[in-house]
Protein backbone atom coordinates (compact mmCIF):
# COMPACT_ATOMS: atom_id res chain seq x y z
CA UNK A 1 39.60 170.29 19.86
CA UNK A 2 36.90 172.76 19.63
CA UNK A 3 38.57 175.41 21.07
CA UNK A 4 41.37 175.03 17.79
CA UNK A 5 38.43 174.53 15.21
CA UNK A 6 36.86 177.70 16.57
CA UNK A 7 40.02 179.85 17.00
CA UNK A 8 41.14 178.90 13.63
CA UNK A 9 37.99 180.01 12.12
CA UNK A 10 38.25 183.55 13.83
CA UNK A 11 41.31 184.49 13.52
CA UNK A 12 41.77 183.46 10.05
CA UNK A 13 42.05 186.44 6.99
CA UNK A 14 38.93 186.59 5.11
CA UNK A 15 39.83 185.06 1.32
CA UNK A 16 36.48 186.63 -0.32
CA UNK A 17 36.67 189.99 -1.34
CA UNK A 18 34.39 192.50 -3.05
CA UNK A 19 35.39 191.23 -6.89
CA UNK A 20 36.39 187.88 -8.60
CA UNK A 21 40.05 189.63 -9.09
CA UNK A 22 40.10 190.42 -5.73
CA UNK A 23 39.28 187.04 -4.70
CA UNK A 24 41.11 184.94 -7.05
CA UNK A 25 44.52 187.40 -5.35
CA UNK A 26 43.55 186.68 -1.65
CA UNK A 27 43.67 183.45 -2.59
CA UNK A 28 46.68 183.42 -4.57
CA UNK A 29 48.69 185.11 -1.76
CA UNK A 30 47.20 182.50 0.53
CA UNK A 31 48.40 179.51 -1.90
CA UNK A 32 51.65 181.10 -1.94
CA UNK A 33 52.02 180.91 2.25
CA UNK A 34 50.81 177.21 2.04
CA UNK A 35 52.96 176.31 -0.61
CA UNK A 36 56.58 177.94 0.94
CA UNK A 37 55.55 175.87 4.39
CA UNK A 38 55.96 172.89 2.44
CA UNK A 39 58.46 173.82 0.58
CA UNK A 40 60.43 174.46 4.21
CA UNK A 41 59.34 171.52 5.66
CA UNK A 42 61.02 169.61 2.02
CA UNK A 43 64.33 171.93 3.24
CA UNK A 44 63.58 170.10 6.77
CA UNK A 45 63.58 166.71 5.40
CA UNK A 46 66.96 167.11 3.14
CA UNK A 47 68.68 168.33 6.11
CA UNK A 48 67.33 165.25 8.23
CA UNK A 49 68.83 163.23 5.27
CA UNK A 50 72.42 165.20 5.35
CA UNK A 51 72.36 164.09 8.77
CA UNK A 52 71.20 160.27 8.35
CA UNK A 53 73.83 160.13 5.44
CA UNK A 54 71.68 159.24 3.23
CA UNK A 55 73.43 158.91 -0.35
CA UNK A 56 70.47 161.56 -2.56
CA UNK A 57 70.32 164.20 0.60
CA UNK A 58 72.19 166.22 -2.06
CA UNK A 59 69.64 165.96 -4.76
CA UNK A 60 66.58 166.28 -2.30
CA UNK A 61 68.63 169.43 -1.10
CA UNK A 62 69.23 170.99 -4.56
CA UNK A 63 65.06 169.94 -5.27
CA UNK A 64 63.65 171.11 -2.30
CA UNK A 65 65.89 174.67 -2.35
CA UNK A 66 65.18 175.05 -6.12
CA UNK A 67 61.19 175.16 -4.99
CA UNK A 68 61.97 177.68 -2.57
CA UNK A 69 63.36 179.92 -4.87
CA UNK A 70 60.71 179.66 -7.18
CA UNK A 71 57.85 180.37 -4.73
CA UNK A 72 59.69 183.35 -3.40
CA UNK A 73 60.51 185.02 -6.81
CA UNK A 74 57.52 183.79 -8.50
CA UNK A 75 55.65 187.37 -7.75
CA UNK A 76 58.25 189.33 -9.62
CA UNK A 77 58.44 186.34 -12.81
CA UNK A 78 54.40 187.01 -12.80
CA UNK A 79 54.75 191.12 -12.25
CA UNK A 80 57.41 191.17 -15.38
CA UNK A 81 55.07 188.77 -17.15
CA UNK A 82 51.70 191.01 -16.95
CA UNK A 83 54.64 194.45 -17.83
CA UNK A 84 55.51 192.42 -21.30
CA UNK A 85 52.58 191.39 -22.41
């Protein structure tokens, strides 16, 4: 257990930077890794449900790949965002 608290700790990126914008992106791109692993693992669970035959697998599908699309174009919606305004 040690050995995975300590490895963890060392081989992880370093979130703090030299500024607060800095920062605030590290940890932006490291909400965004977090948040498409769950977002797969909600793909994982419809498919377990197509397979059960469970009668909303279709909607949990539909859900759960609408939030991956989101997460992975949500970088462009926020680059167009800051080229409008």
């Amino acid at each position: 257990m040690k050995f995975i608290i300590i490895s963890t700790l060392l081989l992880a990126d370093n979130t703090w930077a030299r500024s607060l914008k800095a920062t605030a992106d590290k940890l932006a791109q490291d909400t965004n890794r977090i948040g498409l692993g769950i977002a797969l693992f909600g793909v994982t669970l419809a498919a377990i449900y197509f397979v059960l035959g469970r009668q909303d697998a279709g909607t949990k599908m539909t859900q759960a790949l609408m939030g991956v699309l989101i997460l992975v174009t949500a970088p462009s919606i926020i680059s167009f965002v800051k080229g409008v305004a």
